[in-house]
N, C-alpha and C. Protein backbone atom coordinates (compact mmCIF):
# COMPACT_ATOMS: atom_id res chain seq x y z
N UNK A 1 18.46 118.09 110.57
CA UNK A 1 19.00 117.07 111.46
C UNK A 1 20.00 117.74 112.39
N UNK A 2 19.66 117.08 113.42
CA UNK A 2 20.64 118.06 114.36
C UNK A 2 21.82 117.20 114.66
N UNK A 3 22.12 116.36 114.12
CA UNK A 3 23.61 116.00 113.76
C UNK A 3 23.60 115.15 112.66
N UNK A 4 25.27 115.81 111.83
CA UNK A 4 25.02 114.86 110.36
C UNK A 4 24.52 113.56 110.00
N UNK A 5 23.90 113.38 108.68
CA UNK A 5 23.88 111.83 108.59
C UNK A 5 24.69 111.46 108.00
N UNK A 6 25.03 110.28 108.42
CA UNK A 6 26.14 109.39 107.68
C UNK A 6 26.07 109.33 106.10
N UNK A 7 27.17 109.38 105.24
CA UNK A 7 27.25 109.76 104.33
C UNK A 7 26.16 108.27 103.70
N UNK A 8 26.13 108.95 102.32
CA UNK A 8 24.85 107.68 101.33
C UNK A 8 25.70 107.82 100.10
N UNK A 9 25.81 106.30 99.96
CA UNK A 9 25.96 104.72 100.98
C UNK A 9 26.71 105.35 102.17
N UNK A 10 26.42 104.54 103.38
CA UNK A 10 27.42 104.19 103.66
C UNK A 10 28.34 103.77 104.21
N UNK A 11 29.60 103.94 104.77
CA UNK A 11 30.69 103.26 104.45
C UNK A 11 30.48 102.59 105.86
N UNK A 12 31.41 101.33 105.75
CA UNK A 12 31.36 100.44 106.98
C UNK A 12 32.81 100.02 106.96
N UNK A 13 33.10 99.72 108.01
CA UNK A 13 34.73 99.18 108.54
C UNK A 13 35.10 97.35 108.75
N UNK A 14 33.81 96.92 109.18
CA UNK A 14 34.17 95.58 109.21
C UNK A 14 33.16 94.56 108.43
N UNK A 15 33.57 93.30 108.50
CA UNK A 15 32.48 92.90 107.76
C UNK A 15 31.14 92.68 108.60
N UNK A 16 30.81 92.62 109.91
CA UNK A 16 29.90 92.76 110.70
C UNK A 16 28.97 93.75 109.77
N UNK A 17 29.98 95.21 110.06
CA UNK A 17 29.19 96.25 109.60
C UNK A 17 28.43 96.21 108.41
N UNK A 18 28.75 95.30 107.19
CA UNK A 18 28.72 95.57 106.23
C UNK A 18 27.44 94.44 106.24
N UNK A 19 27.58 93.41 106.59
CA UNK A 19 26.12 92.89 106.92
C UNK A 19 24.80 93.19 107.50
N UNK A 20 24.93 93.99 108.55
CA UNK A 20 24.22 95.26 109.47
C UNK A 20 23.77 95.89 108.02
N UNK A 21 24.36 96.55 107.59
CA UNK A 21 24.11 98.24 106.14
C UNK A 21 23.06 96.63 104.88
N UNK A 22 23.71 95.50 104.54
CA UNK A 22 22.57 95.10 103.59
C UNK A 22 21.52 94.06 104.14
N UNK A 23 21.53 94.38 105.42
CA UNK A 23 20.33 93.61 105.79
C UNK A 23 18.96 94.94 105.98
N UNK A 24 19.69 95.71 106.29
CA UNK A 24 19.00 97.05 106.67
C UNK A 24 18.74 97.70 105.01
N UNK A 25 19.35 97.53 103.82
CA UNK A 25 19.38 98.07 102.81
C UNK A 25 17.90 97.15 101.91
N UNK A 26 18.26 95.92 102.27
CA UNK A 26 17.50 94.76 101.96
C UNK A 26 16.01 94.64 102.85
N UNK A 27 15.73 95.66 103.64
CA UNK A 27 14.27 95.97 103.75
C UNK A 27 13.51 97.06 103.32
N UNK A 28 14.76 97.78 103.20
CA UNK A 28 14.35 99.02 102.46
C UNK A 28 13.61 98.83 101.14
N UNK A 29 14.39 98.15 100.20
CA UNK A 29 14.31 97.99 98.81
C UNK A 29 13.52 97.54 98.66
N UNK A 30 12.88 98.36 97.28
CA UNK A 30 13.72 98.40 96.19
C UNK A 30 14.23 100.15 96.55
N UNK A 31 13.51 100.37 97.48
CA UNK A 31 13.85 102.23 98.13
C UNK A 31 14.86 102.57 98.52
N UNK A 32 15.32 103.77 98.46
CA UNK A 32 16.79 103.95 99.30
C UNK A 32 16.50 104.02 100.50
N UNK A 33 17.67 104.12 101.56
CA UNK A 33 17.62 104.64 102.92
C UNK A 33 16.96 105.40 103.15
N UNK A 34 16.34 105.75 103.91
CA UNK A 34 15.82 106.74 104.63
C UNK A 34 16.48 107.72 105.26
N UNK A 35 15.88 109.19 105.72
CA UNK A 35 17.02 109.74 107.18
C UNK A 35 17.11 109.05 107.64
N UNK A 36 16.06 108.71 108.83
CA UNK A 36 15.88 108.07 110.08
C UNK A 36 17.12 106.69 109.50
N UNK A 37 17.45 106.39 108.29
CA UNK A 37 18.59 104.84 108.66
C UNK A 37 19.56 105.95 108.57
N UNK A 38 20.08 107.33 107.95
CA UNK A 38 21.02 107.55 107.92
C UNK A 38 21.61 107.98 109.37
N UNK A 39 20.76 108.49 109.76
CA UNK A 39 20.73 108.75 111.13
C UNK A 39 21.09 107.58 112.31
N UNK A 40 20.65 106.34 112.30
CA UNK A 40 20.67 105.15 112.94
C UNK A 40 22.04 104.34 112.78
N UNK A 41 22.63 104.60 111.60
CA UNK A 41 23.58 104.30 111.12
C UNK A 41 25.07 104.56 111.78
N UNK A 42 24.71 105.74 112.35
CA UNK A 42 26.12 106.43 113.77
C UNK A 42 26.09 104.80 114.34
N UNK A 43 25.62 104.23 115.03
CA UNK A 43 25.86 103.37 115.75
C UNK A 43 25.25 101.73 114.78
N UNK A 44 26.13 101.08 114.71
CA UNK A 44 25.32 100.06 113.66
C UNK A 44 24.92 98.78 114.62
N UNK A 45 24.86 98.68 115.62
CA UNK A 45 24.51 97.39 116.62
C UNK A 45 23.10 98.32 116.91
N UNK A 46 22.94 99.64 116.98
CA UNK A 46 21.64 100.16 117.65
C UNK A 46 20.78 99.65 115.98
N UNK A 47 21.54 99.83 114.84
CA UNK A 47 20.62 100.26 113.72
C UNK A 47 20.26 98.42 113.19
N UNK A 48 21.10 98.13 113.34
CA UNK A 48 20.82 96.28 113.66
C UNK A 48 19.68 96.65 114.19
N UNK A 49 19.65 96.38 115.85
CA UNK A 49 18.86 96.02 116.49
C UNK A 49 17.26 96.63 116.02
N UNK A 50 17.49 98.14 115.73
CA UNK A 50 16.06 98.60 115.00
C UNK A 50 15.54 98.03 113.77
N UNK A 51 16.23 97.38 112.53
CA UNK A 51 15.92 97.17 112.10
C UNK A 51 14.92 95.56 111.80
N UNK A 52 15.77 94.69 112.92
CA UNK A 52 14.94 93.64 113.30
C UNK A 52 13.78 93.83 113.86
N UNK A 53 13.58 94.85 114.69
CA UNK A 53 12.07 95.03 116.01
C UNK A 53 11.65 95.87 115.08
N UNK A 54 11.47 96.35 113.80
CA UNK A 54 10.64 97.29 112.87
C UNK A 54 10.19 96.49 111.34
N UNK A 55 11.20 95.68 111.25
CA UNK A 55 10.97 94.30 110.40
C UNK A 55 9.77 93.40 110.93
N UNK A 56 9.82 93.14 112.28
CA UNK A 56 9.37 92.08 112.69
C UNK A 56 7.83 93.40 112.62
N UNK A 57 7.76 94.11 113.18
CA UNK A 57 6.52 95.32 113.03
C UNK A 57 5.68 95.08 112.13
N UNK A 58 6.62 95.74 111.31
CA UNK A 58 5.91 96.35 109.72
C UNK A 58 5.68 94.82 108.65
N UNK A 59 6.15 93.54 108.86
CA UNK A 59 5.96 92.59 108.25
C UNK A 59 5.78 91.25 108.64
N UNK A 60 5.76 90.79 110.12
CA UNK A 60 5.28 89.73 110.23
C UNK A 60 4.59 89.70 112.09
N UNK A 61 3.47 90.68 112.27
CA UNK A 61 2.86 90.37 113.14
C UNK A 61 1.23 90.01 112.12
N UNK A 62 0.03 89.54 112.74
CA UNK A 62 -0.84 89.01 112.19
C UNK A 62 -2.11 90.34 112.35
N UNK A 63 -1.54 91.85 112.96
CA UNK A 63 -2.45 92.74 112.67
C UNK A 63 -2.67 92.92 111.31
N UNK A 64 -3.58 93.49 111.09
CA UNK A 64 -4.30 93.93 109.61
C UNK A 64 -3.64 95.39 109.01
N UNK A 65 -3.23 95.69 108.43
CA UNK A 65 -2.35 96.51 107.78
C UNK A 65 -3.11 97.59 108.12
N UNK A 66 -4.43 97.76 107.97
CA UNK A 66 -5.13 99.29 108.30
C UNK A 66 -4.97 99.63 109.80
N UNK A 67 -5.50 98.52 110.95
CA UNK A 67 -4.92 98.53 111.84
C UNK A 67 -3.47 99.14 112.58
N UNK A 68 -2.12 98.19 112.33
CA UNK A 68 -1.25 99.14 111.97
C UNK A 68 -1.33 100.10 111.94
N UNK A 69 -1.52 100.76 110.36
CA UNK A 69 -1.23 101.84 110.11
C UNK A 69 -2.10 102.96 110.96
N UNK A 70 -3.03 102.86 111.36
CA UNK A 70 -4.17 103.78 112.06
C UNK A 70 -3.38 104.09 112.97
N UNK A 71 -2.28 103.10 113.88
CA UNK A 71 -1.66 103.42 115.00
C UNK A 71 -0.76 104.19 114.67
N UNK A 72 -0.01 104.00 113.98
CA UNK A 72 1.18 104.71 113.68
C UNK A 72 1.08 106.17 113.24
N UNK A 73 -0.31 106.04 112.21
CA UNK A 73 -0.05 107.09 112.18
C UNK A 73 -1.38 108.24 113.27
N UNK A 74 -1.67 107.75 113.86
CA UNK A 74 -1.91 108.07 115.31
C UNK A 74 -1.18 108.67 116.43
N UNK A 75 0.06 107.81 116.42
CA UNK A 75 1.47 108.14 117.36
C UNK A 75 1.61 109.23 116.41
N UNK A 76 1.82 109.57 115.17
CA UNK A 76 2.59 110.73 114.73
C UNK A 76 1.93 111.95 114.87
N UNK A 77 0.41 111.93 115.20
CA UNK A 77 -0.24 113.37 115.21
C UNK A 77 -0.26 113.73 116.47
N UNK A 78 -0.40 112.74 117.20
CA UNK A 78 -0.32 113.08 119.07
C UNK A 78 0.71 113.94 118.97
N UNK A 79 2.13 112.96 118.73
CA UNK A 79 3.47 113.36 119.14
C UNK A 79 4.26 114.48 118.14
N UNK A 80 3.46 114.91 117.03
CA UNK A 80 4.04 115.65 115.73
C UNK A 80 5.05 115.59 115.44
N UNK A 81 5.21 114.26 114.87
CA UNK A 81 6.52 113.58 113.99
C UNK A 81 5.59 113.96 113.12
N UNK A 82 6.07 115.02 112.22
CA UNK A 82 5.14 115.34 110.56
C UNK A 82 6.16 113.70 109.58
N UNK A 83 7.22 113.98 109.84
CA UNK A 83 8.19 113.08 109.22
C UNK A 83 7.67 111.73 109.15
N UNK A 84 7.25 111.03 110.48
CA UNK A 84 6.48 109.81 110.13
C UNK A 84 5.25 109.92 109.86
N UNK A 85 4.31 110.80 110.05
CA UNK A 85 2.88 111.02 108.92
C UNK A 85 3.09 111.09 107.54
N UNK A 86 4.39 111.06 107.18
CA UNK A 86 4.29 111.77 105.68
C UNK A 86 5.07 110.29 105.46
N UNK A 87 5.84 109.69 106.09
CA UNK A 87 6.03 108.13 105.50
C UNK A 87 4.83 107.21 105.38
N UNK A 88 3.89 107.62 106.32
CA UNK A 88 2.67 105.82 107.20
C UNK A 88 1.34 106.89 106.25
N UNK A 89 0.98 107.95 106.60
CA UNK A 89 -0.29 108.19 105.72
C UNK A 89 -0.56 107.67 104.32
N UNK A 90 0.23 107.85 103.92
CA UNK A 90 0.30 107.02 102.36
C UNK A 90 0.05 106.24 102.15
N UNK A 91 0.21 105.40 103.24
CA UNK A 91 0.44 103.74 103.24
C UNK A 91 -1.43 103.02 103.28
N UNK A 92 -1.67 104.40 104.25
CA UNK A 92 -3.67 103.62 105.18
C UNK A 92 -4.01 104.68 103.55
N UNK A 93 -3.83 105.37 102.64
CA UNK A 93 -4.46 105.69 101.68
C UNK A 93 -4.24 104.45 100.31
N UNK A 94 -3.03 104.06 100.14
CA UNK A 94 -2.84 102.77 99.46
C UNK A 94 -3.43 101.72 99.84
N UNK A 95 -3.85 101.22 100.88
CA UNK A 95 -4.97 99.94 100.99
C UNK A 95 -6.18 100.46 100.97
N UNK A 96 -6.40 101.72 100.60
CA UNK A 96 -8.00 101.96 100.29
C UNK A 96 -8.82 102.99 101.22
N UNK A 97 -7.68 103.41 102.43
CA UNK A 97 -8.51 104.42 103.24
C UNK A 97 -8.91 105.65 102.76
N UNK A 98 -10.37 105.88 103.20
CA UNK A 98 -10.57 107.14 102.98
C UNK A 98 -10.36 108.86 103.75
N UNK A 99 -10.05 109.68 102.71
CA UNK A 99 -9.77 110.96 103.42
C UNK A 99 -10.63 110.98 104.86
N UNK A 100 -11.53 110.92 104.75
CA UNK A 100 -12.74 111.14 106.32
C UNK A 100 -11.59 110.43 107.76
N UNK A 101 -11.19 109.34 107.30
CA UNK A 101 -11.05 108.05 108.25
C UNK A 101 -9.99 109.47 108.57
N UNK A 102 -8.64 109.87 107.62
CA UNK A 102 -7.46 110.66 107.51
C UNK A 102 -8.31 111.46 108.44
N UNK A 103 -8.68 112.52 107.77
CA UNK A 103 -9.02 113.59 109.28
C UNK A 103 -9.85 112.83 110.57
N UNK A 104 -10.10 112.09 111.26
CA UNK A 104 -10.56 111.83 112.17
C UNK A 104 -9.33 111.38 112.81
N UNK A 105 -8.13 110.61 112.30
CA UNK A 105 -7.00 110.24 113.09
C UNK A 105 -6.39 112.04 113.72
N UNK A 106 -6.37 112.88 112.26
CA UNK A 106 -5.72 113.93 112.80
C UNK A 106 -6.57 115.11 113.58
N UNK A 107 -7.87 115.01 114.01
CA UNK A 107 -7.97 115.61 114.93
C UNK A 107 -7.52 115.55 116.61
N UNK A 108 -7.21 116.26 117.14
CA UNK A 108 -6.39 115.99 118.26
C UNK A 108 -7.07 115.30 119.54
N UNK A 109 -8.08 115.92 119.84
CA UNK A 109 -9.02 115.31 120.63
C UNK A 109 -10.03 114.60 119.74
N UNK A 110 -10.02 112.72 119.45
CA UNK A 110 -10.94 112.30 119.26
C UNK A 110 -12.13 112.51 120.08
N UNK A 111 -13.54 112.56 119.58
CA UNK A 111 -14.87 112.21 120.90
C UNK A 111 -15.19 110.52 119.92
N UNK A 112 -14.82 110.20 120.75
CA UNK A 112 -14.65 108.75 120.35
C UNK A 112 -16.60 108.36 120.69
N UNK A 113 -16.94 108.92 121.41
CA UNK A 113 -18.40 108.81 121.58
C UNK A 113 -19.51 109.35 120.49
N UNK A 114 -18.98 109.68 119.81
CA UNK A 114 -19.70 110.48 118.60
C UNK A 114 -19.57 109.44 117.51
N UNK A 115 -21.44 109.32 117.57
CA UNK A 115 -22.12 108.48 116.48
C UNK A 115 -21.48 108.20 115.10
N UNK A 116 -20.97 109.46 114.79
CA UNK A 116 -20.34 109.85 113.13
C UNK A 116 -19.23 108.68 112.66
N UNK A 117 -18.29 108.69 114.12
CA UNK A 117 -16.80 108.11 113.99
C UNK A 117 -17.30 106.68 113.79
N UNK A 118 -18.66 105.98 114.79
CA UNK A 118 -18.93 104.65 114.90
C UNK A 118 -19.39 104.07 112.87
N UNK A 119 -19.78 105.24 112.19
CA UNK A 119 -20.43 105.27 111.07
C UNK A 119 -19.38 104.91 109.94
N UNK A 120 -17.90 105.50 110.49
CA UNK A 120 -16.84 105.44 109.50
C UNK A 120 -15.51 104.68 110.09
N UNK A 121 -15.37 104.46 110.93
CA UNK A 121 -14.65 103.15 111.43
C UNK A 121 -15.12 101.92 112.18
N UNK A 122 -14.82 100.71 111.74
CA UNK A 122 -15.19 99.94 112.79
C UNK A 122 -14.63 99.66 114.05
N UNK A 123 -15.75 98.96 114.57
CA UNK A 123 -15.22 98.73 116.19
C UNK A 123 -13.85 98.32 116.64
N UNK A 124 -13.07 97.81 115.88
CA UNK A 124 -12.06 97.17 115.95
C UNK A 124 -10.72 98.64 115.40
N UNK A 125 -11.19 99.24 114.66
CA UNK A 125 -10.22 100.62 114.38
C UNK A 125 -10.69 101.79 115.81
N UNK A 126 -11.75 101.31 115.94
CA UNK A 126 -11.84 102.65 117.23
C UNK A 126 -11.32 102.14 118.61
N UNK A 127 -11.51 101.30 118.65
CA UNK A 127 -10.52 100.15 119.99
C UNK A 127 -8.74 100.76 119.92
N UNK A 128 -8.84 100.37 118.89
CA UNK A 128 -7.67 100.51 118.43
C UNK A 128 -6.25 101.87 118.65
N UNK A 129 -7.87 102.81 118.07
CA UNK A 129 -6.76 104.26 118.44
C UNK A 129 -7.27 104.84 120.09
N UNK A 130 -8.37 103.80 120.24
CA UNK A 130 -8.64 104.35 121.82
C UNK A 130 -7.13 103.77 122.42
N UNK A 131 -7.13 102.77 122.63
CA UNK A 131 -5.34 102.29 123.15
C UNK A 131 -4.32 103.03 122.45
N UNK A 132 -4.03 103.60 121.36
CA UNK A 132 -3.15 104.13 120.73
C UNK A 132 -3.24 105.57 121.75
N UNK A 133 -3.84 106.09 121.69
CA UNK A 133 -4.25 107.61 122.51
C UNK A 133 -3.61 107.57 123.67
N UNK A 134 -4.54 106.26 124.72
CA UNK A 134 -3.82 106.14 125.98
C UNK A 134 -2.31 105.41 125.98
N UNK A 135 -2.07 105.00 124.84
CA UNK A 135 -0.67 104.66 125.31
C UNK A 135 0.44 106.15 125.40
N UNK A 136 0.08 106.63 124.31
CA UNK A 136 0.58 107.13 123.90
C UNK A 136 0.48 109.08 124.72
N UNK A 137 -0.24 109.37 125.45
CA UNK A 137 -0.90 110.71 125.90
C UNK A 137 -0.62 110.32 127.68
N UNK A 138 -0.51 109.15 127.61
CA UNK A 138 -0.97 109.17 129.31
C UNK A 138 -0.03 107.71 129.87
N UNK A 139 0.58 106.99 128.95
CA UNK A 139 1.18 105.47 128.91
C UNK A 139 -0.36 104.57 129.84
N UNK A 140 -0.56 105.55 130.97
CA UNK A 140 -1.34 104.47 131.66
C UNK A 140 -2.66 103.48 130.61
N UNK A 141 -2.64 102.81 130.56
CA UNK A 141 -4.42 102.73 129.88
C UNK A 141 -5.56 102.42 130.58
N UNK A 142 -6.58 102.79 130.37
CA UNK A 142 -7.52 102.39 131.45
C UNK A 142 -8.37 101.16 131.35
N UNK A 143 -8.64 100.56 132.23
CA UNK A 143 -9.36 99.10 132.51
C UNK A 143 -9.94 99.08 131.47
N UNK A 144 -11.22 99.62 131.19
CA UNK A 144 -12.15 99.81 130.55
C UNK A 144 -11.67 99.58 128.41
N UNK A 145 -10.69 100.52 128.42
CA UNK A 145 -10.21 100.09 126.76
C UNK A 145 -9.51 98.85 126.90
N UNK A 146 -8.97 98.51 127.52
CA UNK A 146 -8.34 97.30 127.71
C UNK A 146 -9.15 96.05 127.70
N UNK A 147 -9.96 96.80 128.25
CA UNK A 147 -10.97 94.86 128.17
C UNK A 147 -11.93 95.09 126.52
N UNK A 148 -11.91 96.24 126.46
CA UNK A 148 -12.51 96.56 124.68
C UNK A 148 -11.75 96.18 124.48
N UNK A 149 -10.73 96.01 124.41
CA UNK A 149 -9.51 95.15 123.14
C UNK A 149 -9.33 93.87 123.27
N UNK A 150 -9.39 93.31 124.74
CA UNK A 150 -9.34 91.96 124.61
C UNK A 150 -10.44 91.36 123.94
N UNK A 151 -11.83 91.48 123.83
CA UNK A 151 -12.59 90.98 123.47
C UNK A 151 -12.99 91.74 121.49
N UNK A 152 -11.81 92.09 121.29
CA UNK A 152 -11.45 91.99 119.87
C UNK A 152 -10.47 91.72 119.20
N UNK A 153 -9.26 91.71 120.02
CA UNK A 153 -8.15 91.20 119.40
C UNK A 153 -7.83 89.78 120.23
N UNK A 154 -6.78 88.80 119.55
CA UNK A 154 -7.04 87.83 120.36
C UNK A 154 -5.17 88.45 121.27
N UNK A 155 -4.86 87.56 122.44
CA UNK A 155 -3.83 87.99 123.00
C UNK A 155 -2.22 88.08 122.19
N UNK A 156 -1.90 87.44 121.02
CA UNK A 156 -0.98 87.82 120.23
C UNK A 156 -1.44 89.07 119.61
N UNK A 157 -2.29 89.28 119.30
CA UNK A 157 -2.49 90.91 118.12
C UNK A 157 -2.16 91.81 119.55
N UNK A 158 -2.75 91.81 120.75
CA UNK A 158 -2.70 92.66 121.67
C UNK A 158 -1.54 92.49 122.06
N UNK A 159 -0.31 91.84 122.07
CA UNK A 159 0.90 92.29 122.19
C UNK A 159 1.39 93.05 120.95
N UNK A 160 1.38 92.62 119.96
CA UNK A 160 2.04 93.06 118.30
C UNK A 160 1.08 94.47 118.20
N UNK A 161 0.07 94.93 118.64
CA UNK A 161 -0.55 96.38 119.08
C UNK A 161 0.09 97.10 119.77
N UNK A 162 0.57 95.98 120.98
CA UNK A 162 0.84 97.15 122.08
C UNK A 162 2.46 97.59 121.61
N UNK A 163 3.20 96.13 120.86
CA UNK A 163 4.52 96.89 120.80
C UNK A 163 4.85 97.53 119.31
N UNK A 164 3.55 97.47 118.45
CA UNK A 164 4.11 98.64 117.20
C UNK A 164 3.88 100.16 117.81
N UNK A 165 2.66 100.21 118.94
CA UNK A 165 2.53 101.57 119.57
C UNK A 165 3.40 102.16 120.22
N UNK A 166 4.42 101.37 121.04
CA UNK A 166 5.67 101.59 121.95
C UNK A 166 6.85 102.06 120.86
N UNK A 167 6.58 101.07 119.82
CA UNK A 167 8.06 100.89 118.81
C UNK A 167 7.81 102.38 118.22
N UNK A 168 6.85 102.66 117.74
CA UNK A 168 6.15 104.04 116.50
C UNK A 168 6.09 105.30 117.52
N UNK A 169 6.27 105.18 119.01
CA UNK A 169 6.10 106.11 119.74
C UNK A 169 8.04 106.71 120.09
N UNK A 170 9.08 105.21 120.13
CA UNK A 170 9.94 105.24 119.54
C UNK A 170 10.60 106.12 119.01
N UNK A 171 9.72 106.00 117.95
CA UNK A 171 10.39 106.37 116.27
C UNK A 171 10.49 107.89 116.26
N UNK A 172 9.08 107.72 116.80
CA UNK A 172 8.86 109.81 116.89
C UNK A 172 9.06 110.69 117.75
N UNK A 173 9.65 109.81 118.83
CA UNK A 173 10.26 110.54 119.66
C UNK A 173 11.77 110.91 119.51
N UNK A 174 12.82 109.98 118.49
CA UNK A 174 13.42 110.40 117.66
C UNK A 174 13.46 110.96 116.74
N UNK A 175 12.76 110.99 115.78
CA UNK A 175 12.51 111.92 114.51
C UNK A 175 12.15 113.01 114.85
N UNK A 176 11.66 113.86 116.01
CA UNK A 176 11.52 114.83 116.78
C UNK A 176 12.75 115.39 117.36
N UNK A 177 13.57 115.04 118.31
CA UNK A 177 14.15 114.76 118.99
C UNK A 177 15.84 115.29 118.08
N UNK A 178 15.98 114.65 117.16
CA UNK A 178 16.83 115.07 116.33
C UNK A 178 16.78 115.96 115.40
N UNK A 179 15.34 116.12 114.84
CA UNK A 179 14.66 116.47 113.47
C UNK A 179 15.25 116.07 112.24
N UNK A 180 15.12 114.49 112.09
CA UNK A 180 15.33 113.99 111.60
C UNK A 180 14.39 114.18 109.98
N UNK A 181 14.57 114.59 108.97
CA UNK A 181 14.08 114.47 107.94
C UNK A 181 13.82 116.01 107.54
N UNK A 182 14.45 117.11 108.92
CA UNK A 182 14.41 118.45 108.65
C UNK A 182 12.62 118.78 108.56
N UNK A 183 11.56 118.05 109.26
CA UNK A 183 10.21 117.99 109.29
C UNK A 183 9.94 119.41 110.33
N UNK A 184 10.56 118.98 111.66
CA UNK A 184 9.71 119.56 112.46
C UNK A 184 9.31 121.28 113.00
N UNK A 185 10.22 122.39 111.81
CA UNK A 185 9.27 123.32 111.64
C UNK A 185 8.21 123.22 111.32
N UNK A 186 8.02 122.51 109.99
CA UNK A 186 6.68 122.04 109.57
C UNK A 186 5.59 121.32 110.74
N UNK A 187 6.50 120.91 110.74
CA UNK A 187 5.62 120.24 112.13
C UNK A 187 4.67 121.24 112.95
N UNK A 188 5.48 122.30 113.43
CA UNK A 188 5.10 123.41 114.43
C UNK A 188 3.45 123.79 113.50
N UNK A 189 3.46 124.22 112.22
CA UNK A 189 2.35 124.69 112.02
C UNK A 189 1.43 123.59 111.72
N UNK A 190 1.74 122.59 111.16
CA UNK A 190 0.58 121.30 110.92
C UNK A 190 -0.11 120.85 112.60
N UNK A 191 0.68 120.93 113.67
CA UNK A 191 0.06 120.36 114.88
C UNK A 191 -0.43 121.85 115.07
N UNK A 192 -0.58 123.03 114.87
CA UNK A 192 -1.15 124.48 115.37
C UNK A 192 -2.90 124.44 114.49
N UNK A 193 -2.59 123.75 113.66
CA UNK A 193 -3.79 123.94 112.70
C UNK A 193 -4.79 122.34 113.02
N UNK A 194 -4.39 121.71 113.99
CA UNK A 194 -5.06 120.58 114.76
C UNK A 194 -5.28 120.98 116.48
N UNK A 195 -4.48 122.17 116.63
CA UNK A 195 -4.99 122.50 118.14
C UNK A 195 -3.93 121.95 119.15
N UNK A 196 -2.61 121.49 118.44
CA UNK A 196 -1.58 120.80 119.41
C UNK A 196 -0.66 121.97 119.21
N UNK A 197 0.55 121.56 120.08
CA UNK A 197 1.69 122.56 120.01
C UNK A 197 2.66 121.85 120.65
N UNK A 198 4.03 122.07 119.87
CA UNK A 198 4.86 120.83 120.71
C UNK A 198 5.65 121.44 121.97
């Protein structure tokens, strides 16, 4: 980390603060903090505010959890946050994903046109990281994935898509940025052995 984290627990000055630390403690759990909160924690109105727009993310939009997670951890191989692959991969292997689906997110250049991928994700996961890619590689997106998504997601999932991709693009541009979780040497060789380089 390229600047300390706040000590664990910890400490707060007012009672504001101290509501901020167990509302933020109280999504965590039954887990401890994380870096990324110890880190967030320097400023507790910023770590408020993240923790509501990552709450509202990770637990009450009406995407499908594989979904989700495909994005996220999508944003982390583009952008080589190893730190958030090694939190969100776990997660698309706990509802049942398989290794195959895993390496096809982490190759760097999907060919999204290749028969194989149509064989092991559905239409609705390849939509999916097709917008994840362009948000995320180029922000622009093009006409063309865009109207593939409307005519699979309805217009609430395509906002709660577009802003876990913005929020998770976020995340790793901090967890980078700081090296938050002490990841991103690691990082350097996991994106070298996918053909990226940061």
């Amino acid at each position: 980390m390229r600047l300390p984290y706040v000590q664990d627990p910890p400490q707060t000055s007012t009672p504001d603060e101290a509501r901020i630390l167990a509302d933020i403690q109280a999504r965590r759990g039954p887990n401890p903090l994380l870096p990324l909160d110890l880190a967030l924690l320097h400023s507790y109105p910023i770590a408020e505010g993240w923790n509501s727009f990552f709450g509202a993310i990770r637990a009450q939009t009406t995407l499908s959890a594989k979904v989700r997670e495909l994005a996220i951890c999508r944003v982390a191989v583009v952008n080589g946050a190893l730190f958030e692959w090694e939190q969100h991969a776990p997660l698309l292997q706990k509802i049942g994903t398989k290794e195959d689906v895993l390496d096809i997110i982490k190759n760097p250049e999907i060919d999204f046109a290749d028969e194989s991928i149509s064989s092991i994700l559905s239409p609705k996961d390849i939509i999916a990281l097709r917008y994840t890619d362009a948000m995320t590689k180029t922000v622009k997106v093009p006409d063309e994935v865009f109207e593939g998504l409307k005519v699979l997601f309805n217009p609430q999932q395509v906002l709660e898509l577009t802003t876990t991709i913005a929020g998770y693009n976020c995340v790793s541009r901090i967890l980078v940025a700081l090296d938050i979780g002490e990841r991103n040497n690691g990082a350097d060789e996991w994106l070298k052995t996918r053909g990226l380089c940061l």
